[in-house]
PDB file of N, CA and C in Angstrom:
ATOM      1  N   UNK A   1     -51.599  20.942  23.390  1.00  0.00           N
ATOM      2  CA  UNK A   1     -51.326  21.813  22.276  1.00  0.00           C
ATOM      3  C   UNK A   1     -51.721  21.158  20.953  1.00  0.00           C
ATOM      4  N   UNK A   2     -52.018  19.837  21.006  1.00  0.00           N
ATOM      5  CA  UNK A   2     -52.367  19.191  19.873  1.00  0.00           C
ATOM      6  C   UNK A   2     -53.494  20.006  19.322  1.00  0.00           C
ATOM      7  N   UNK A   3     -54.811  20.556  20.332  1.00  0.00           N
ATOM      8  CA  UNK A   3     -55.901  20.677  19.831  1.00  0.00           C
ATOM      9  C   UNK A   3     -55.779  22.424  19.365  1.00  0.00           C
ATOM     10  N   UNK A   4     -54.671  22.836  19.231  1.00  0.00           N
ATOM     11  CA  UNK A   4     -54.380  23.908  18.781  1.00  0.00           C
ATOM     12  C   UNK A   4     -54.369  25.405  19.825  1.00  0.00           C
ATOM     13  N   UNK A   5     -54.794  24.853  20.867  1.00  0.00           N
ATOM     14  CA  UNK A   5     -55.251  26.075  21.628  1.00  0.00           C
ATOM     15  C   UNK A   5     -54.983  25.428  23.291  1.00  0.00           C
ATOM     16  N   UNK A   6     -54.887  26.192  24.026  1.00  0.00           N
ATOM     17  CA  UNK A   6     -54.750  25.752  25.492  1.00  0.00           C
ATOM     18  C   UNK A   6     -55.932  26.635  26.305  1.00  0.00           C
ATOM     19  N   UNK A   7     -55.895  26.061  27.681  1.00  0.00           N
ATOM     20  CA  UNK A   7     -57.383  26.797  28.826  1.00  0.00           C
ATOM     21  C   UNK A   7     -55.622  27.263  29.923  1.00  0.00           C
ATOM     22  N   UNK A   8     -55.756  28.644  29.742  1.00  0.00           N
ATOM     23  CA  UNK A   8     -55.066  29.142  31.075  1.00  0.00           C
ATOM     24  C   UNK A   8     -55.612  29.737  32.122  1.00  0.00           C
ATOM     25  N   UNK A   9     -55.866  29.140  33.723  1.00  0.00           N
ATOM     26  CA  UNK A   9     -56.290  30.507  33.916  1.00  0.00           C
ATOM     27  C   UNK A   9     -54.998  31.123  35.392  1.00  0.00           C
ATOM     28  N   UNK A  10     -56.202  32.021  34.959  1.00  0.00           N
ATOM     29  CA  UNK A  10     -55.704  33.307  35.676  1.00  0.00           C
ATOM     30  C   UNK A  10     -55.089  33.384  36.937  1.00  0.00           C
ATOM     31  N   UNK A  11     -53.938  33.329  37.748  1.00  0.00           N
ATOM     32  CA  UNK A  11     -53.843  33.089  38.828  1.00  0.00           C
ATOM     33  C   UNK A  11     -54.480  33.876  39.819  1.00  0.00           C
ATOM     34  N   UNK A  12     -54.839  34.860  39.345  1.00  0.00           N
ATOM     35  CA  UNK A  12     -55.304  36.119  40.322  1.00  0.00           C
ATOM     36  C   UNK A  12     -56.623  36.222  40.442  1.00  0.00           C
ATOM     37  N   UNK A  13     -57.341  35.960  39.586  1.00  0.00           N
ATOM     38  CA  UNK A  13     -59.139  35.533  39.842  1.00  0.00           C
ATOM     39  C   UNK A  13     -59.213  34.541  39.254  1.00  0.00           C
ATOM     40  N   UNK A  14     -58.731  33.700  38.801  1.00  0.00           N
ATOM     41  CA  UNK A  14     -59.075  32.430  38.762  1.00  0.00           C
ATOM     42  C   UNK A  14     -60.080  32.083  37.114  1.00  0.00           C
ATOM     43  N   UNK A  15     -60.609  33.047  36.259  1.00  0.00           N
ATOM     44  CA  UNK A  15     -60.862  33.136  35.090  1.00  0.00           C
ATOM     45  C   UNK A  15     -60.112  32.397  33.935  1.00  0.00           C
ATOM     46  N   UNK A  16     -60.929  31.373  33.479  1.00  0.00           N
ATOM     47  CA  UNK A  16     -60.131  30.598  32.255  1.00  0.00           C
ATOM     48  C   UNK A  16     -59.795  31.746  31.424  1.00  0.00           C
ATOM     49  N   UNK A  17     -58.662  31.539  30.352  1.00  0.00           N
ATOM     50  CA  UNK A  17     -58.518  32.114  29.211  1.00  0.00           C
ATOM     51  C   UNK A  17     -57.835  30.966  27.700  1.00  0.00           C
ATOM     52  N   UNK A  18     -58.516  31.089  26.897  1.00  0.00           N
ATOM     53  CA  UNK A  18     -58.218  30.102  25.439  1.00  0.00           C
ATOM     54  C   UNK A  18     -57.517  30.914  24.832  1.00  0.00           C
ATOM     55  N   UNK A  19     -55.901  30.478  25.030  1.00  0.00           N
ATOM     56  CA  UNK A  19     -55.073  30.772  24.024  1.00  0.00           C
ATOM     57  C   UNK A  19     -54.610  30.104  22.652  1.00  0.00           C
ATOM     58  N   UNK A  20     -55.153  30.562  21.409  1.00  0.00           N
ATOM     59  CA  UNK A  20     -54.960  29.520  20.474  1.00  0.00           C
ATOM     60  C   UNK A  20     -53.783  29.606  19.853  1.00  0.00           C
ATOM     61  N   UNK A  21     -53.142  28.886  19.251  1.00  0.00           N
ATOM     62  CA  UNK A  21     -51.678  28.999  18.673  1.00  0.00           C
ATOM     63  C   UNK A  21     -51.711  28.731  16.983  1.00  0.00           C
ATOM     64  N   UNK A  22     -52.679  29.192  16.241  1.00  0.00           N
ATOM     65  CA  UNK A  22     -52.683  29.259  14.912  1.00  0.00           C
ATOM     66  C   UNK A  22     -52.147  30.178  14.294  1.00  0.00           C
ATOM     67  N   UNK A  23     -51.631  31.132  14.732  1.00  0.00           N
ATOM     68  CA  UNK A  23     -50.507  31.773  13.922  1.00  0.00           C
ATOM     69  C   UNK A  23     -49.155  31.852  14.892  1.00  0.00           C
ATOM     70  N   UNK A  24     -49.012  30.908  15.522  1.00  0.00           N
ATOM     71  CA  UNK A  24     -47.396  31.182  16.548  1.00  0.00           C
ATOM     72  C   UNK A  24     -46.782  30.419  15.543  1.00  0.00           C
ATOM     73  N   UNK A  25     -45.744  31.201  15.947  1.00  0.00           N
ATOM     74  CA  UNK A  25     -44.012  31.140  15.242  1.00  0.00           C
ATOM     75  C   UNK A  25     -42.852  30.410  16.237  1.00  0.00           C
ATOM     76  N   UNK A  26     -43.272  31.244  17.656  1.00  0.00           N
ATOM     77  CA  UNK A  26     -41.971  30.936  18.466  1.00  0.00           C
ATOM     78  C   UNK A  26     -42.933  30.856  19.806  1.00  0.00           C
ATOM     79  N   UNK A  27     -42.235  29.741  20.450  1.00  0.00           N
ATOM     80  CA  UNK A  27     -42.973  29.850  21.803  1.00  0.00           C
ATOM     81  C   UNK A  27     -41.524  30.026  22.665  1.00  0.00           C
ATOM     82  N   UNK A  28     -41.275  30.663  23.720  1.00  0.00           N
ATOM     83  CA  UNK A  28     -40.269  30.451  24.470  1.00  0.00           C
ATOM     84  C   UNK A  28     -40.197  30.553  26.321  1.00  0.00           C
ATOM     85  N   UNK A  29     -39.516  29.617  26.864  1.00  0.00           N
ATOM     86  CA  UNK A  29     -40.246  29.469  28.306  1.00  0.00           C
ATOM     87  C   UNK A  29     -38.361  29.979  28.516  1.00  0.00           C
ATOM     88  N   UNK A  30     -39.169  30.584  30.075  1.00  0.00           N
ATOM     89  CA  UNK A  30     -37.925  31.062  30.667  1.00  0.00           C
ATOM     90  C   UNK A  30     -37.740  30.353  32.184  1.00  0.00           C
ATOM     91  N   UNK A  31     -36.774  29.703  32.559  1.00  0.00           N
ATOM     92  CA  UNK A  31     -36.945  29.735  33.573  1.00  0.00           C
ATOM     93  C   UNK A  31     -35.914  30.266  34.870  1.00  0.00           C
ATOM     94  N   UNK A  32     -36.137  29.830  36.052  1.00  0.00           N
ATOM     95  CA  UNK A  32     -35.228  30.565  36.919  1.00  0.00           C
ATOM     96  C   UNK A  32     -33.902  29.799  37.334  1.00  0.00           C
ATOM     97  N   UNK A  33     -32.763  29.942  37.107  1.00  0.00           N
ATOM     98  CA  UNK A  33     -31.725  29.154  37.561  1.00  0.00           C
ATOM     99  C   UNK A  33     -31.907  28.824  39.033  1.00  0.00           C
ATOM    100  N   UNK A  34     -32.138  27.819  38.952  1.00  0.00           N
ATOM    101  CA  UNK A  34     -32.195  26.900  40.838  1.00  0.00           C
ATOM    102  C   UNK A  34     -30.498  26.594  41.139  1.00  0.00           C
ATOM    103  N   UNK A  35     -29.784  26.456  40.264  1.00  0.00           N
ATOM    104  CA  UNK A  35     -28.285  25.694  40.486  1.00  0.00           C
ATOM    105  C   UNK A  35     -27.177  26.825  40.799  1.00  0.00           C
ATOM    106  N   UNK A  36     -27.541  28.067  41.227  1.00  0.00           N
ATOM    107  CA  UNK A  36     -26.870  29.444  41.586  1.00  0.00           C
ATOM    108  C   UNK A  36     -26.006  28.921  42.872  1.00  0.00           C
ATOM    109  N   UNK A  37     -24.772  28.877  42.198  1.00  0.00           N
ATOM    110  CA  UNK A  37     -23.649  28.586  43.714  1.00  0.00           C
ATOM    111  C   UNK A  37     -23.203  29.230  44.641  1.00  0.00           C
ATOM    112  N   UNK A  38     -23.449  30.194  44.448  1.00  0.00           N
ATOM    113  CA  UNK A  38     -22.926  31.649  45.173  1.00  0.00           C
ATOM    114  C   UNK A  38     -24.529  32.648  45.608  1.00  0.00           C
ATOM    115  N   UNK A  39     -24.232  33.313  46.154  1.00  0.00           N
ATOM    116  CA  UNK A  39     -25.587  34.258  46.712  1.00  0.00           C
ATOM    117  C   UNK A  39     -25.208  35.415  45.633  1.00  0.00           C
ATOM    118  N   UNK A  40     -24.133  35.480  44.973  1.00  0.00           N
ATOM    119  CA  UNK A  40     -24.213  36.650  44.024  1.00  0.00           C
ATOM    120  C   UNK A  40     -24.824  36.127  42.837  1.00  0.00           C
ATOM    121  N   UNK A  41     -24.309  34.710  42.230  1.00  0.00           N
ATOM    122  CA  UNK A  41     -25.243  34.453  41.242  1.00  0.00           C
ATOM    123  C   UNK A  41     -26.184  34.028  41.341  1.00  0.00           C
ATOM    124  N   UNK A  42     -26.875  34.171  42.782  1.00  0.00           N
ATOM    125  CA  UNK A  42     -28.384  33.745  43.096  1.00  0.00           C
ATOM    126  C   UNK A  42     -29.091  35.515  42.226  1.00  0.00           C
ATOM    127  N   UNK A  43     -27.914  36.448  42.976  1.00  0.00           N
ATOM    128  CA  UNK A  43     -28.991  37.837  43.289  1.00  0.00           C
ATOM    129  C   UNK A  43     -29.304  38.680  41.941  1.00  0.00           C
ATOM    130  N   UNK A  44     -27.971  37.959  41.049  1.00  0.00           N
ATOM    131  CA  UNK A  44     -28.037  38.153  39.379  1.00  0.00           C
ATOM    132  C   UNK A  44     -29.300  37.363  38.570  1.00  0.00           C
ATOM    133  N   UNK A  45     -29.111  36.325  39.164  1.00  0.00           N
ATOM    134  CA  UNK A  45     -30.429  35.495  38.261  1.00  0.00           C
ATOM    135  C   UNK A  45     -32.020  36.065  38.888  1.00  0.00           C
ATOM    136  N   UNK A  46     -32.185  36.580  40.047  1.00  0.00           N
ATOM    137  CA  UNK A  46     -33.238  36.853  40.692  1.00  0.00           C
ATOM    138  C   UNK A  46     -33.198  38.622  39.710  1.00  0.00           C
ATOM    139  N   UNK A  47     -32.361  39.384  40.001  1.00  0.00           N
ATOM    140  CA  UNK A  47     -32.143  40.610  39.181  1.00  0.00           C
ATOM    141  C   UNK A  47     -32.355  40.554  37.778  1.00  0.00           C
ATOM    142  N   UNK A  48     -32.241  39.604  37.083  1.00  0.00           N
ATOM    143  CA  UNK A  48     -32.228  39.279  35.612  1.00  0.00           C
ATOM    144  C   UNK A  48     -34.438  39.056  35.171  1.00  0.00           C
ATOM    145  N   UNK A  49     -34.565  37.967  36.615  1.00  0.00           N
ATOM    146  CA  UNK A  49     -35.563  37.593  36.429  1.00  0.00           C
ATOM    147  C   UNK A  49     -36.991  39.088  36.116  1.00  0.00           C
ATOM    148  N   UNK A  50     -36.360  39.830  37.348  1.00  0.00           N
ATOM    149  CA  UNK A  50     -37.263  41.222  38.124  1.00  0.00           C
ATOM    150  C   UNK A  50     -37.619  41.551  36.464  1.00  0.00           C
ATOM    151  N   UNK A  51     -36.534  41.906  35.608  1.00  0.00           N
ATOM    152  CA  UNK A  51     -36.406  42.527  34.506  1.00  0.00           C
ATOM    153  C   UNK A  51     -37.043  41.878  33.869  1.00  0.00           C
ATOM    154  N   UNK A  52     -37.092  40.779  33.392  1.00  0.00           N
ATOM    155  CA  UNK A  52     -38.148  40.124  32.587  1.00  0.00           C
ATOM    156  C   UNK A  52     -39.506  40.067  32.603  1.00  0.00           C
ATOM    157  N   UNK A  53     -39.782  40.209  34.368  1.00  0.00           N
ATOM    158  CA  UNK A  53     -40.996  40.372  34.833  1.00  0.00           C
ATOM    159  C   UNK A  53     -41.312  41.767  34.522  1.00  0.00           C
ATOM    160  N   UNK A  54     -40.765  42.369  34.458  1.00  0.00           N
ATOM    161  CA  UNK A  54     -40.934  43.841  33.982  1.00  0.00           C
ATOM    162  C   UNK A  54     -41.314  44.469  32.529  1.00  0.00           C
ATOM    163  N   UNK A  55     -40.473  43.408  31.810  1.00  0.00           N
ATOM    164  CA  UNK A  55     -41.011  43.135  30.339  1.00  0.00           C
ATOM    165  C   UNK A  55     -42.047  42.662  30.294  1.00  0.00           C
ATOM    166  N   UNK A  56     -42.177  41.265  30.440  1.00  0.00           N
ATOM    167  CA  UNK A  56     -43.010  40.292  29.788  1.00  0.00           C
ATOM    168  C   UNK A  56     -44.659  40.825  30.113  1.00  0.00           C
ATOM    169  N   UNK A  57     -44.637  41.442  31.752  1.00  0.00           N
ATOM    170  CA  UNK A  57     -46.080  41.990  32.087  1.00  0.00           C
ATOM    171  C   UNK A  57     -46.716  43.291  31.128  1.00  0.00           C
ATOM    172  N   UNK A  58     -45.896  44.160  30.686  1.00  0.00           N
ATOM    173  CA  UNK A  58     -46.779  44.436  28.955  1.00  0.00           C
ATOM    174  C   UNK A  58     -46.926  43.630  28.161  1.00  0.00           C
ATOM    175  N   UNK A  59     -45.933  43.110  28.068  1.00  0.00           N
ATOM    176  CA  UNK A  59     -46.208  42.204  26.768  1.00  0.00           C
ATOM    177  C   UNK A  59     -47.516  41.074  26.714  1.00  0.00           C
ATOM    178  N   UNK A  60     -47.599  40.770  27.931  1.00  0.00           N
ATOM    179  CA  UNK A  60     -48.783  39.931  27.945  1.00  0.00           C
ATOM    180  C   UNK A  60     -49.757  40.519  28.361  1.00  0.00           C
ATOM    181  N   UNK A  61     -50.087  41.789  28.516  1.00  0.00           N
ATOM    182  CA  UNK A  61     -51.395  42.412  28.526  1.00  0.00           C
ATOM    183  C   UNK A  61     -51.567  43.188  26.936  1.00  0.00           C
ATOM    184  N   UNK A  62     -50.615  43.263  26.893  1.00  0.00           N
ATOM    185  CA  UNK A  62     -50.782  43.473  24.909  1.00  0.00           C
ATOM    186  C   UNK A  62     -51.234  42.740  24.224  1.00  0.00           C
ATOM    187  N   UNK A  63     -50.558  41.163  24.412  1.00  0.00           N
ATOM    188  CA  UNK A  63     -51.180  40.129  23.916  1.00  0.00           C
ATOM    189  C   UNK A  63     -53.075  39.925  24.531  1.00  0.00           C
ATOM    190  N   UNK A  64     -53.097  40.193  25.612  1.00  0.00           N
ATOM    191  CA  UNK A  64     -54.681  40.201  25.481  1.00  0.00           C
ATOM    192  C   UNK A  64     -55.366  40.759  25.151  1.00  0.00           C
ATOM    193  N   UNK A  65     -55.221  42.265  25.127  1.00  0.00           N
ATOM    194  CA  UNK A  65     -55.820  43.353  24.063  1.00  0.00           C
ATOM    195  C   UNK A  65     -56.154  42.988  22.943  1.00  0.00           C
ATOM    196  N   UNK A  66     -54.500  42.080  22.361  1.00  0.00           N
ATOM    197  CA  UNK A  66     -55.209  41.984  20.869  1.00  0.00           C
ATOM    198  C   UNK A  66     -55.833  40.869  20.701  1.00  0.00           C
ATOM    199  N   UNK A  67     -55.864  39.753  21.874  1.00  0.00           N
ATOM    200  CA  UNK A  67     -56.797  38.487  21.554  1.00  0.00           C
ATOM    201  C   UNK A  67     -58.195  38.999  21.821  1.00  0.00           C
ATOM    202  N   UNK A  68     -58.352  39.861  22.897  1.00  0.00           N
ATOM    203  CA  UNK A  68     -59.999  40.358  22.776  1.00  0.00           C
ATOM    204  C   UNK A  68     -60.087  41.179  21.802  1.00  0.00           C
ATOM    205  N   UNK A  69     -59.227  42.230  20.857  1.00  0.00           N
ATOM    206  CA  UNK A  69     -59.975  42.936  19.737  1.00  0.00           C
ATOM    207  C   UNK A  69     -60.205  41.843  18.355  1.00  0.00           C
ATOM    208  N   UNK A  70     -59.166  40.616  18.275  1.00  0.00           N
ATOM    209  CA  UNK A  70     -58.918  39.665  17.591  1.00  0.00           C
ATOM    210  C   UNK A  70     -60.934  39.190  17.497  1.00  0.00           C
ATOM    211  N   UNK A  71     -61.442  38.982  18.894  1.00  0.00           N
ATOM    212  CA  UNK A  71     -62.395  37.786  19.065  1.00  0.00           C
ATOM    213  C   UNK A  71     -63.372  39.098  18.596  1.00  0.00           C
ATOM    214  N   UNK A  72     -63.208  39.976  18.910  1.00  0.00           N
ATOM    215  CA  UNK A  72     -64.477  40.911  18.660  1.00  0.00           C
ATOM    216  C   UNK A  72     -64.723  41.306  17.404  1.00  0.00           C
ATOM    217  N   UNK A  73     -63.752  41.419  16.123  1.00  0.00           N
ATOM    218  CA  UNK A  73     -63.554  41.182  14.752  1.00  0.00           C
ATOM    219  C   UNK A  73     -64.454  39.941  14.210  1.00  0.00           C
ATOM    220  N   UNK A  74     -63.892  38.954  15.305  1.00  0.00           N
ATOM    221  CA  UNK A  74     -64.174  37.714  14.488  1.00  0.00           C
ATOM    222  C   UNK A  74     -65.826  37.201  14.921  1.00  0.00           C
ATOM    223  N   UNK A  75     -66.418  37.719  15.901  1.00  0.00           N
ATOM    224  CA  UNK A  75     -67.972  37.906  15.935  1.00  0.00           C
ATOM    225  C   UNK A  75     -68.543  38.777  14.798  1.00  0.00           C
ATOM    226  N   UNK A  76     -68.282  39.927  14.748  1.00  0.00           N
ATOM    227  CA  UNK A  76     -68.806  40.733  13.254  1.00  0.00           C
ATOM    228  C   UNK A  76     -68.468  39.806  12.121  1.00  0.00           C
ATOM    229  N   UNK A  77     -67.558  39.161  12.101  1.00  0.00           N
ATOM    230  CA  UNK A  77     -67.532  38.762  10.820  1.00  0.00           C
ATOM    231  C   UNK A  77     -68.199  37.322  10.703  1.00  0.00           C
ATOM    232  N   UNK A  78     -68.748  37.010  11.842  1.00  0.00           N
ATOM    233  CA  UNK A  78     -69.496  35.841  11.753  1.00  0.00           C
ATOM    234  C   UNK A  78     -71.198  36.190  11.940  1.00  0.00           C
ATOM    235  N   UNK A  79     -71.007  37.183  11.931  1.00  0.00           N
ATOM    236  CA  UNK A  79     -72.521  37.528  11.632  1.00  0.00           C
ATOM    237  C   UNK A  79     -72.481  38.501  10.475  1.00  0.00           C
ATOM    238  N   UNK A  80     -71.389  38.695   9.521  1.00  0.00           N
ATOM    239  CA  UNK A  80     -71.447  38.720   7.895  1.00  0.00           C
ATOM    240  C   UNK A  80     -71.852  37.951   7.419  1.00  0.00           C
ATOM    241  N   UNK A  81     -71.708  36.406   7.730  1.00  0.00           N
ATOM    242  CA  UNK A  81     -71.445  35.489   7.174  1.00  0.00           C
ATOM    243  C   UNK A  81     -72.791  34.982   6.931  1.00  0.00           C
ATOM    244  N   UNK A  82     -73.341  34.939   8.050  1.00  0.00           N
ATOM    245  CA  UNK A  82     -75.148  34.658   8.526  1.00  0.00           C
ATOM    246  C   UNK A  82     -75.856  35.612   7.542  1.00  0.00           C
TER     247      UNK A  82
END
């Protein structure tokens, strides 16, 4: 993250993607409770998770929308520049 940007790829085809972090504010990681003592607070944290997965999968195809309309801006405007 030093170099401002990260290479993710894709788990599903395998396609790099450069996420840069020059205008992030908040980064936040979620993860899954492993320490669930009971099978009910296993089936709550797994239920909690579904939901997030349910969120977060717009949200991160939103976020790529606007990193590809982002990059496609920023070609026109680099051939203003020229």
């Amino acid at each position: 993250m030093k170099k401002g940007y990260l290479k993710w790829k894709n788990p599903f085809n395998g396609v790099p993607l450069y996420v840069a972090f020059e205008n992030t504010r908040l980064i936040v990681f979620g993860l899954k409770s492993q320490r669930a003592e009971t099978i009910e607070k296993f089936l709550n944290s797994t239920i909690a998770d579904m939901v997030m997965s349910m969120i977060g999968i717009p949200l991160a195809i939103l976020t790529v929308m606007i990193i590809k309309s982002y990059s496609l801006k920023e070609e026109k405007l680099e051939e203003l520049e020229m």
